[in-house]
C-alpha atoms as a PDB file:
ATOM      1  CA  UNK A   1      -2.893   6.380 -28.658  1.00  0.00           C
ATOM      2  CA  UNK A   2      -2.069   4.218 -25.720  1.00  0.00           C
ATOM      3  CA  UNK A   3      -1.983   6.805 -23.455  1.00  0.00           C
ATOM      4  CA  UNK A   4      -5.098   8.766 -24.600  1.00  0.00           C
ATOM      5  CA  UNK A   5      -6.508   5.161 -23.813  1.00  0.00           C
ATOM      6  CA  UNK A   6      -5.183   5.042 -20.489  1.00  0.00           C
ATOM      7  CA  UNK A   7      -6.350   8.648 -19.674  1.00  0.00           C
ATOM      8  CA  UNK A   8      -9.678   7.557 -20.912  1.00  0.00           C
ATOM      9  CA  UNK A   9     -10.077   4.560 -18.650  1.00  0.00           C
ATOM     10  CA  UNK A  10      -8.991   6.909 -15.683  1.00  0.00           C
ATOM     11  CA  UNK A  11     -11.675   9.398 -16.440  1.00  0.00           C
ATOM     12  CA  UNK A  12     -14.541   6.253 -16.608  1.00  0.00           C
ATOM     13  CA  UNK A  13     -12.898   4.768 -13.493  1.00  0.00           C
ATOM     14  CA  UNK A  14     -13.172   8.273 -11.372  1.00  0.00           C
ATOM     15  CA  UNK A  15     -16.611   8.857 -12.106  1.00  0.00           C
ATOM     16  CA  UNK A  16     -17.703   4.985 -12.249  1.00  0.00           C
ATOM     17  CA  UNK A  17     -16.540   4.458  -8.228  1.00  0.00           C
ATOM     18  CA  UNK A  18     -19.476   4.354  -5.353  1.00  0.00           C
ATOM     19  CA  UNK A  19     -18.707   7.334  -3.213  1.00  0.00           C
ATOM     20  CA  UNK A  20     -18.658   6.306   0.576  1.00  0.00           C
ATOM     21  CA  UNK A  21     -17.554   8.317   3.509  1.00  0.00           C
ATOM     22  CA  UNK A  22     -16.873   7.335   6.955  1.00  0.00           C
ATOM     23  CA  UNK A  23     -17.538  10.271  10.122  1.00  0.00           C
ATOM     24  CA  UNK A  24     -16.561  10.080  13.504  1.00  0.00           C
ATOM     25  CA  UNK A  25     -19.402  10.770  15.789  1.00  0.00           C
ATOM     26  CA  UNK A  26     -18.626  14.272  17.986  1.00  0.00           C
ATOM     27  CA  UNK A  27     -20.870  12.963  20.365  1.00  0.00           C
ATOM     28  CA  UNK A  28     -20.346   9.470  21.137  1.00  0.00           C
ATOM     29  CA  UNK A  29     -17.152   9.106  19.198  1.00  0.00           C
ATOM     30  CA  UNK A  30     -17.672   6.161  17.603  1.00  0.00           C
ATOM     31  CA  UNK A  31     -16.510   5.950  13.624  1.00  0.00           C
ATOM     32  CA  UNK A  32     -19.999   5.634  11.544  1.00  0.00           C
ATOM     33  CA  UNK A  33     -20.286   3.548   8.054  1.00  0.00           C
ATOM     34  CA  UNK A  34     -22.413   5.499   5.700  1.00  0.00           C
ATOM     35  CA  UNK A  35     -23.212   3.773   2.723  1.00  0.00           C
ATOM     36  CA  UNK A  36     -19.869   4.362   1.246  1.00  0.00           C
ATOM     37  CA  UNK A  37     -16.021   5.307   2.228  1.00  0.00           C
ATOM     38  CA  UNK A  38     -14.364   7.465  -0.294  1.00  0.00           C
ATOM     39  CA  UNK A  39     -11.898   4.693  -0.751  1.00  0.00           C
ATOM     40  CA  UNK A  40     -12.538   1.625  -2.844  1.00  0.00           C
ATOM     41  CA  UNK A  41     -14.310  -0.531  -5.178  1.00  0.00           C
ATOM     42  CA  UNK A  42     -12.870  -3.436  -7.320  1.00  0.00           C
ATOM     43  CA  UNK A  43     -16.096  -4.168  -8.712  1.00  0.00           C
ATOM     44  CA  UNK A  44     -16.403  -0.158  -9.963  1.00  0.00           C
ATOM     45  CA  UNK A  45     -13.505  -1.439 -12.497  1.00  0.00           C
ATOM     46  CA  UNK A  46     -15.525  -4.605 -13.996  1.00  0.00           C
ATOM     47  CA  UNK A  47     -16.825  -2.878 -17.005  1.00  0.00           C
ATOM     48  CA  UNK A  48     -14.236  -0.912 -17.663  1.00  0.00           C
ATOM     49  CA  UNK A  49     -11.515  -3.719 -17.653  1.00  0.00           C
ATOM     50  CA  UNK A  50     -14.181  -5.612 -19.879  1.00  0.00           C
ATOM     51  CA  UNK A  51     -13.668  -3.675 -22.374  1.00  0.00           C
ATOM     52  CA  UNK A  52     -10.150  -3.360 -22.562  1.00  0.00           C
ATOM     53  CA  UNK A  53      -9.525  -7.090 -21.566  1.00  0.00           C
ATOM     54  CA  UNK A  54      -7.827  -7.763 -25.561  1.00  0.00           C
ATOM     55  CA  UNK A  55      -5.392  -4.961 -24.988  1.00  0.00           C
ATOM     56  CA  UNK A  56      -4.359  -5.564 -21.428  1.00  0.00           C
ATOM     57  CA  UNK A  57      -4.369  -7.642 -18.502  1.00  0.00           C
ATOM     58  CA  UNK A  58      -3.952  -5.363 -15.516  1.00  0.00           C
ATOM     59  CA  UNK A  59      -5.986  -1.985 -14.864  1.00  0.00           C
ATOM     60  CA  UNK A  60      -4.973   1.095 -16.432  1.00  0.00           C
ATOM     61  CA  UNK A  61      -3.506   2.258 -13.038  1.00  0.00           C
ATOM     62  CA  UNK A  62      -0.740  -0.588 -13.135  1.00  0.00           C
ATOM     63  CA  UNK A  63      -0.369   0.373 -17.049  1.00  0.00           C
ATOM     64  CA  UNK A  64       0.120   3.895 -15.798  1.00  0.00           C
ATOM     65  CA  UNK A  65       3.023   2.463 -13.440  1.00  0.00           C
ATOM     66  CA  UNK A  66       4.587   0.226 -15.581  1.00  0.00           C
ATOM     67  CA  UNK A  67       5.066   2.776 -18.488  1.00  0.00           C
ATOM     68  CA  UNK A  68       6.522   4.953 -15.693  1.00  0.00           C
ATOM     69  CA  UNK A  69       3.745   7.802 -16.394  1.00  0.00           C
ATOM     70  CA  UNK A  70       3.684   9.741 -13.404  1.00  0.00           C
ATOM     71  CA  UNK A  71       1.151  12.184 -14.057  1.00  0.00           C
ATOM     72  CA  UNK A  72      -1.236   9.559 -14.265  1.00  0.00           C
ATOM     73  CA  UNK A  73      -0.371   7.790 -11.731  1.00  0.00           C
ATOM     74  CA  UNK A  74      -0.688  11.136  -9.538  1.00  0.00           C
ATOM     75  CA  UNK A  75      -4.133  11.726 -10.938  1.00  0.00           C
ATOM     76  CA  UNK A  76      -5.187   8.469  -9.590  1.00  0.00           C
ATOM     77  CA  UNK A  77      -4.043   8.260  -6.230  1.00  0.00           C
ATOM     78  CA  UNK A  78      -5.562  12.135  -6.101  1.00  0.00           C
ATOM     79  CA  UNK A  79      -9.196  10.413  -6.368  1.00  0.00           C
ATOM     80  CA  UNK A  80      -9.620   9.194  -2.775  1.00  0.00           C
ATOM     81  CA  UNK A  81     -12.264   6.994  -4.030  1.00  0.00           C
ATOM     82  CA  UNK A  82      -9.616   4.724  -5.375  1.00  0.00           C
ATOM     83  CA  UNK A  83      -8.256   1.521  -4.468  1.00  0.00           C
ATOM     84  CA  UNK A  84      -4.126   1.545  -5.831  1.00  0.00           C
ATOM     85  CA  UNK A  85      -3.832  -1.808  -4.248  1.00  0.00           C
ATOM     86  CA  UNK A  86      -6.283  -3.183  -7.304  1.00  0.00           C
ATOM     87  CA  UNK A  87      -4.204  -5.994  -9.409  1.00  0.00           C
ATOM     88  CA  UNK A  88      -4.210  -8.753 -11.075  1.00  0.00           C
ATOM     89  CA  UNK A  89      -0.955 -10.405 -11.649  1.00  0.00           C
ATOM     90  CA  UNK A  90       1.240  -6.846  -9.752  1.00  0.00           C
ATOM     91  CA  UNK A  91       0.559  -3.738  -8.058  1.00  0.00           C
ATOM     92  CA  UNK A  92       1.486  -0.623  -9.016  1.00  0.00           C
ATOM     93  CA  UNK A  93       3.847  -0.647  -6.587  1.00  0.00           C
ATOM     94  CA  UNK A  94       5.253  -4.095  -7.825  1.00  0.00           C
ATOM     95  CA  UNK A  95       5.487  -2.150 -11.417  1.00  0.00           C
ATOM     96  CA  UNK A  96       7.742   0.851  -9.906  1.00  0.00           C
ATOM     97  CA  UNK A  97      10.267  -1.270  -8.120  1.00  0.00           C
ATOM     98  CA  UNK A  98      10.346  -3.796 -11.036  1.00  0.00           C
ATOM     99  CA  UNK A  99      11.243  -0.455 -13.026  1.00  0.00           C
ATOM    100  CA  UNK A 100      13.537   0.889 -10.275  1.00  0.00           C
ATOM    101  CA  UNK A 101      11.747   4.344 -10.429  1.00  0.00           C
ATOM    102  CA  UNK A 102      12.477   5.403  -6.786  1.00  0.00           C
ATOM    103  CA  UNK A 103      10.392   8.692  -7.237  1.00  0.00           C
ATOM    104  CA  UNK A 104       7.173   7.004  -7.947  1.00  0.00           C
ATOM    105  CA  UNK A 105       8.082   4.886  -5.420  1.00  0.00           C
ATOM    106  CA  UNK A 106       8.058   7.408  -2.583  1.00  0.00           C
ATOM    107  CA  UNK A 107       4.596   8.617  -3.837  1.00  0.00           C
ATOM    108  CA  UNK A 108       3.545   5.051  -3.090  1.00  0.00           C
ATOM    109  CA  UNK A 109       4.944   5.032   0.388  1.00  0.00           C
ATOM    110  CA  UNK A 110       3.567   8.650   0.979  1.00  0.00           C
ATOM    111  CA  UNK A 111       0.461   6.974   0.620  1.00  0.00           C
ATOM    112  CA  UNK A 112      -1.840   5.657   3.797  1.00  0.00           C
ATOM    113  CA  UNK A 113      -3.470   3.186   1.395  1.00  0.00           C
ATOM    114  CA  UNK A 114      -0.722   1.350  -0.281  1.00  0.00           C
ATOM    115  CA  UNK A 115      -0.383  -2.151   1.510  1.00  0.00           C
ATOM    116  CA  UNK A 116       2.863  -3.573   0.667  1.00  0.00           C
ATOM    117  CA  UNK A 117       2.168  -7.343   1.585  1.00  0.00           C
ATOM    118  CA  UNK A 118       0.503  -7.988  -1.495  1.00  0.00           C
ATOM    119  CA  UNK A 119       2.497 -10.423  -3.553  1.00  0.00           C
ATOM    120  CA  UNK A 120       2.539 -10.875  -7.370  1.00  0.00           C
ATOM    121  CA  UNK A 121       1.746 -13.699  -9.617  1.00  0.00           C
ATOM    122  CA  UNK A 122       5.688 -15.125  -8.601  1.00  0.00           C
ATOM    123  CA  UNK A 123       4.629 -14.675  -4.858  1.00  0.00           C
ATOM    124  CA  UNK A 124       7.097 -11.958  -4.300  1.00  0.00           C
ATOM    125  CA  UNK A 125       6.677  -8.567  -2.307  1.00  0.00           C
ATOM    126  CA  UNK A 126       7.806  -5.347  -3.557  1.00  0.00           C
ATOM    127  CA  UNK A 127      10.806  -5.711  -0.755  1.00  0.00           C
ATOM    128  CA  UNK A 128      11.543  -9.177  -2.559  1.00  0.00           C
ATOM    129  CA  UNK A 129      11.905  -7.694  -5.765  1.00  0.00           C
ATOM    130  CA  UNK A 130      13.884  -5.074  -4.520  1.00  0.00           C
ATOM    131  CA  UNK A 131      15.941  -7.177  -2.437  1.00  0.00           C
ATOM    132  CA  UNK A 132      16.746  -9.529  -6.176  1.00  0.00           C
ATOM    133  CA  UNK A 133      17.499  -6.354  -7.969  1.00  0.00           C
ATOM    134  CA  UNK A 134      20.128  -5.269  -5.516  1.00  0.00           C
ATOM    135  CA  UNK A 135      21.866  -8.847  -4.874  1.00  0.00           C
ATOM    136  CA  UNK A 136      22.176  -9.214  -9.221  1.00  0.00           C
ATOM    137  CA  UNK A 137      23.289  -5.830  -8.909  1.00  0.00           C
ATOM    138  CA  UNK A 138      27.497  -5.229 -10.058  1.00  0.00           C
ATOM    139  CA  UNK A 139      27.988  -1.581  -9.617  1.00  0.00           C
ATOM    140  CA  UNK A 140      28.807  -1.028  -6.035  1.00  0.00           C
ATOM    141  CA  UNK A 141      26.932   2.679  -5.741  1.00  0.00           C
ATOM    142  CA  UNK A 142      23.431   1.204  -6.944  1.00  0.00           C
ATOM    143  CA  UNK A 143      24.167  -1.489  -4.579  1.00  0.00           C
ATOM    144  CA  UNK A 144      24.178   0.831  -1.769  1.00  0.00           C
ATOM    145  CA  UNK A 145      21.276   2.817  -3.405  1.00  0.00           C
ATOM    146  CA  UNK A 146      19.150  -0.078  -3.406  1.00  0.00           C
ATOM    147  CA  UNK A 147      19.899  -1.078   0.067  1.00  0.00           C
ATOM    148  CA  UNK A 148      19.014   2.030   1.707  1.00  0.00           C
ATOM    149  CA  UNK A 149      15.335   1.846  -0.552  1.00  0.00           C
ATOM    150  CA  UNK A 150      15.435  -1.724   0.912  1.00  0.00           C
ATOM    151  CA  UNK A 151      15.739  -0.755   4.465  1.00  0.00           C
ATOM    152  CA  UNK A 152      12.362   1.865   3.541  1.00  0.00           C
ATOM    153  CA  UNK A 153      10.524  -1.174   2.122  1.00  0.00           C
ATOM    154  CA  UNK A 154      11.097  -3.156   5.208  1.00  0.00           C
ATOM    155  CA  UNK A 155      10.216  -0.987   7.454  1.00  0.00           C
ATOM    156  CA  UNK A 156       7.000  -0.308   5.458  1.00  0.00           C
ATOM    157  CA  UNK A 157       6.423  -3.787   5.114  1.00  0.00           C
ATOM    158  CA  UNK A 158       6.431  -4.192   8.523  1.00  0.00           C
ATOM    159  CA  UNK A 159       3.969  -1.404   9.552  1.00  0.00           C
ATOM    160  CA  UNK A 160       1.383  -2.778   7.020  1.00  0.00           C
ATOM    161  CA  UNK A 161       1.743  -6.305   7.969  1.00  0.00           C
ATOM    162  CA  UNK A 162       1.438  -5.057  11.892  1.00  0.00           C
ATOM    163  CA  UNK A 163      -1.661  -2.746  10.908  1.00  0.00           C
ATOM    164  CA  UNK A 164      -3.633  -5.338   8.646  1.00  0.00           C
ATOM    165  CA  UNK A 165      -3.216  -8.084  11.808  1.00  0.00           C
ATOM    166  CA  UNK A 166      -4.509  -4.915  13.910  1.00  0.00           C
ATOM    167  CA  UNK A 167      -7.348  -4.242  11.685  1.00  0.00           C
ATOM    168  CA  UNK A 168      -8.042  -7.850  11.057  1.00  0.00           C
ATOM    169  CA  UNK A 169      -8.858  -8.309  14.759  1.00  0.00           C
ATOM    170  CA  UNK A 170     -11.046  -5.095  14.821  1.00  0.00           C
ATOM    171  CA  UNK A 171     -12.854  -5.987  11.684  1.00  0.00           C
ATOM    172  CA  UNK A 172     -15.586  -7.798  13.329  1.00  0.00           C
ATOM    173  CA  UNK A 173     -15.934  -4.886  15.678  1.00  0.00           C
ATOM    174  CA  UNK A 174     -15.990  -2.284  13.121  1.00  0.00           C
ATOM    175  CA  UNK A 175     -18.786  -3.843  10.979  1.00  0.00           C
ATOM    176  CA  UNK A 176     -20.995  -3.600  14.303  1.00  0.00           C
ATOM    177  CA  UNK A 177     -20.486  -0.186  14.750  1.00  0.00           C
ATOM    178  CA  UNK A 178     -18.481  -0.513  17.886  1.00  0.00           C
ATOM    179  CA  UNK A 179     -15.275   0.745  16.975  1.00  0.00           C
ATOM    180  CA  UNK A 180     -14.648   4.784  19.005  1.00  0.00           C
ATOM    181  CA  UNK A 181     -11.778   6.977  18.021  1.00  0.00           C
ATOM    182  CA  UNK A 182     -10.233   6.078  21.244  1.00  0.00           C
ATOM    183  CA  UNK A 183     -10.498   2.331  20.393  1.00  0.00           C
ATOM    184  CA  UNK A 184      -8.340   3.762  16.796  1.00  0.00           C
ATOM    185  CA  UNK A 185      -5.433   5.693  18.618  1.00  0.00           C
ATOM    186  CA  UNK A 186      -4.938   2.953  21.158  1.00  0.00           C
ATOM    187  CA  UNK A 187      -4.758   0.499  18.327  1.00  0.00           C
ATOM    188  CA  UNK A 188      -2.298   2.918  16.425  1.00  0.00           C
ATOM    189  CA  UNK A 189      -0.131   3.086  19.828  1.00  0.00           C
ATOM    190  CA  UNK A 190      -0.066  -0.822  20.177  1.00  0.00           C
ATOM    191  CA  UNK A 191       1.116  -0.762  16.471  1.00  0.00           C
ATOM    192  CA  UNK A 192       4.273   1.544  16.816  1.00  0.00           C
ATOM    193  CA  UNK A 193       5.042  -0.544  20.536  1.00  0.00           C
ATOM    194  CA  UNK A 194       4.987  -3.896  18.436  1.00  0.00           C
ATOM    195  CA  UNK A 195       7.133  -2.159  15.662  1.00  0.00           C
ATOM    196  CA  UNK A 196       9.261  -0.597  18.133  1.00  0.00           C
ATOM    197  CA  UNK A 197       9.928  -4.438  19.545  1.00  0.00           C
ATOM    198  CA  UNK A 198      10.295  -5.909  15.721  1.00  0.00           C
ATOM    199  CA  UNK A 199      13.102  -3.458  15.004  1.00  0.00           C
ATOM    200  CA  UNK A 200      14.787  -3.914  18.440  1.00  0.00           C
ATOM    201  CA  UNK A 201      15.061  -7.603  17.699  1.00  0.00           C
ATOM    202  CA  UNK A 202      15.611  -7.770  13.969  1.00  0.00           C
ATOM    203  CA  UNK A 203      18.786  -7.840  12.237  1.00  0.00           C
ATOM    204  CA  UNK A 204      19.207  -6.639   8.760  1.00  0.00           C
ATOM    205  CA  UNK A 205      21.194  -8.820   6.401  1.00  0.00           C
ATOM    206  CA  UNK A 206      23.893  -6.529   3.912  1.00  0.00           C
ATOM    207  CA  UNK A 207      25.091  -9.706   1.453  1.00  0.00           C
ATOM    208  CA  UNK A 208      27.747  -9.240  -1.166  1.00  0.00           C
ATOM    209  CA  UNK A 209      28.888 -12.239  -2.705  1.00  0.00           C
ATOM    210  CA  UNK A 210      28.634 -14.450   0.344  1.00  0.00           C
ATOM    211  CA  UNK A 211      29.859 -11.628   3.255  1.00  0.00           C
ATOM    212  CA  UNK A 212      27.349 -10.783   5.577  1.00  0.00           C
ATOM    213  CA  UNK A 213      27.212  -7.435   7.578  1.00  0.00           C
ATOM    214  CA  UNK A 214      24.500  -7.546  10.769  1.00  0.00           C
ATOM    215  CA  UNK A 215      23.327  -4.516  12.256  1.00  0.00           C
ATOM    216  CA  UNK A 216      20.434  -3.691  13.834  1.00  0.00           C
ATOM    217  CA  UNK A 217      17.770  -1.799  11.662  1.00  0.00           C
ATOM    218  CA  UNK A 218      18.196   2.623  11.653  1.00  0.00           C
ATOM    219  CA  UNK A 219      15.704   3.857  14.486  1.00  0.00           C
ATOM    220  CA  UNK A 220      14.450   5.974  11.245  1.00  0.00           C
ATOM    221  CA  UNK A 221      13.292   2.719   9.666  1.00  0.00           C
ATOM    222  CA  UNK A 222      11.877   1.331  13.182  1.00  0.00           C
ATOM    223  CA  UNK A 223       8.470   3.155  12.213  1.00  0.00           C
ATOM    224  CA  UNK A 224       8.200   5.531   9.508  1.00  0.00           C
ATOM    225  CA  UNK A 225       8.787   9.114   9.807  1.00  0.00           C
ATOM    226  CA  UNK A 226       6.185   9.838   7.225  1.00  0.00           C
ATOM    227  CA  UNK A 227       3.346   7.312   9.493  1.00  0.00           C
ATOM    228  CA  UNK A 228       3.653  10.017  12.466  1.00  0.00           C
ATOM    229  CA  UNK A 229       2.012  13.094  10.359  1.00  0.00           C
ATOM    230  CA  UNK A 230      -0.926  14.155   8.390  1.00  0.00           C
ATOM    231  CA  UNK A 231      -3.152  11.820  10.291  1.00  0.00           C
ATOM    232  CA  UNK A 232      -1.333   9.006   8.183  1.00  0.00           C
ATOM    233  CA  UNK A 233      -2.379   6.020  10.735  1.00  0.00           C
ATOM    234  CA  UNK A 234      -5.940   7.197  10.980  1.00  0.00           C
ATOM    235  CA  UNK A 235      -6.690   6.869   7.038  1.00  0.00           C
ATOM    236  CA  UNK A 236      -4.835   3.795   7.011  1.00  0.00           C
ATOM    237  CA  UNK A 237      -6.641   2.229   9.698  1.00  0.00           C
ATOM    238  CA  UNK A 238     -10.081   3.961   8.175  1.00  0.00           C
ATOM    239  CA  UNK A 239      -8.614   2.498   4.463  1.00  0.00           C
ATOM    240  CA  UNK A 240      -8.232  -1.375   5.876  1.00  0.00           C
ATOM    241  CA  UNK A 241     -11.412  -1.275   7.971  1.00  0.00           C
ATOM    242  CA  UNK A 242     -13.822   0.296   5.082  1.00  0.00           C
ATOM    243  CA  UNK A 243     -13.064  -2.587   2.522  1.00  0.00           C
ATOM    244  CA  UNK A 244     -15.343  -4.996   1.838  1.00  0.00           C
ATOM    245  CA  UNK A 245     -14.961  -8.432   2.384  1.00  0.00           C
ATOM    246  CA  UNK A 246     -14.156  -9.767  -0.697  1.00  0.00           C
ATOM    247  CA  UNK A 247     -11.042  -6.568  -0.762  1.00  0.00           C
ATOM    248  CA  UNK A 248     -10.152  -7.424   2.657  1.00  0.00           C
ATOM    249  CA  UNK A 249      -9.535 -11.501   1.876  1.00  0.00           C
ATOM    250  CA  UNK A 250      -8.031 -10.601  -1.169  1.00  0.00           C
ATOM    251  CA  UNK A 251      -5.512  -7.645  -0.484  1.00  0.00           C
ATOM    252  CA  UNK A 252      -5.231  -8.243   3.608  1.00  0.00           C
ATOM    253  CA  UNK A 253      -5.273 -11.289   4.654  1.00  0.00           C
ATOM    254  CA  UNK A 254      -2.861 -12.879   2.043  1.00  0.00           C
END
């Protein structure tokens, strides 16, 4: 019954959701806003969570997560009119490293749209989490596990914190209409330069019981392999820049 419920609310949500699209102008190259991005909408969920409000407190989609039900999960980060950074207490993504589940976890990072920064109702990131899990940890081989999933969240961390300051400053910009492709891939290359400089300069912690380890951070988790293909930075630049401003104070600029 649950999950019939949750399927339900995922079939209202995906047709509910304002379509928008954004198009980058052959001619003058500048990246248009129609009247909608195919992204998000919190306020496409209102009714929907309305009526479900007695039987849970976060959207179906962090449901989905938390019960570890993958298929759902997949269905909604299929709809690319969807938001998975929507929450009210956690993320999704807060839900799959709270449950350990390391496989829905890399469908999260896979994801342009995910921002990791967010922080739950105890003001932790999904890295913090992760990074609690692994020092309560006893068994020495999960330790490890943990750690190497802890070097991916930091690195991810980093690129969304770097892109959202990016996008933050181009925000103003973007609204007017004045933002060109070649404005986007010189933003993208200032992004992977200040990343590049982060990881040069940042040592990575390995504690157990009180001994420290320092190294310096993998070049692998300098910048994300997964960032460099598919057009990965371009959606995620398009993603941040498309929200409206009551998404962008509330899941950027945290």
């Amino acid at each position: 019954m649950f999950n019939l419920l949750l399927a339900i609310s995922f079939i209202i949500t995906t047709f509910s959701v304002k379509s928008m699209e954004i198009t980058v102008d052959k001619k003058d190259k500048k990246f248009k806003k129609s009247a909608s991005f195919p992204f998000s909408n919190k306020t496409s969920t209102k009714n929907l969570n309305a009526t479900i409000t007695t039987l849970q407190s976060e959207h179906p989609f962090v449901i989905a997560a938390e019960s570890n039900n993958e298929v759902l999960v997949k269905n909604y980060l299929n709809n690319p009119y969807f938001n998975p950074n929507i929450h009210r207490y956690k993320t999704a993504f807060h839900a799959c490293i709270e449950n350990k589940n390391y496989h829905l976890l890399s469908l999260f990072l896979a994801d342009p749209r995910i921002n990791s920064c967010i922080k739950n109702k105890a003001l932790q990131t999904g890295h913090d989490i992760l990074k609690q899990h692994r020092l309560t940890e006893s068994k020495s081989t999960l330790k490890e596990e943990m750690y190497e999933w802890q070097i991916k969240l930091f690195a991810r961390l980093t690129l969304d914190r770097t892109t959202n300051t990016m996008c933050t400053g181009l925000k103003t910009s973007y609204q007017q209409g004045n933002i060109t492709d070649t404005i986007i891939m010189d933003a993208i290359e200032m992004i992977k330069k200040k990343i590049d400089t982060i990881a040069q300069n940042q040592i990575v912690s390995k504690t157990e019981d009180e001994y420290v380890e320092d190294r310096q951070l993998p070049k692998t988790a300098c910048f994300p392999k997964y960032a460099t293909k598919n057009g990965f930075m371009i959606k995620k630049m398009q993603f941040i820049l498309s929200l409206n401003d009551h998404e962008f104070m509330y899941d950027i600029t945290l």
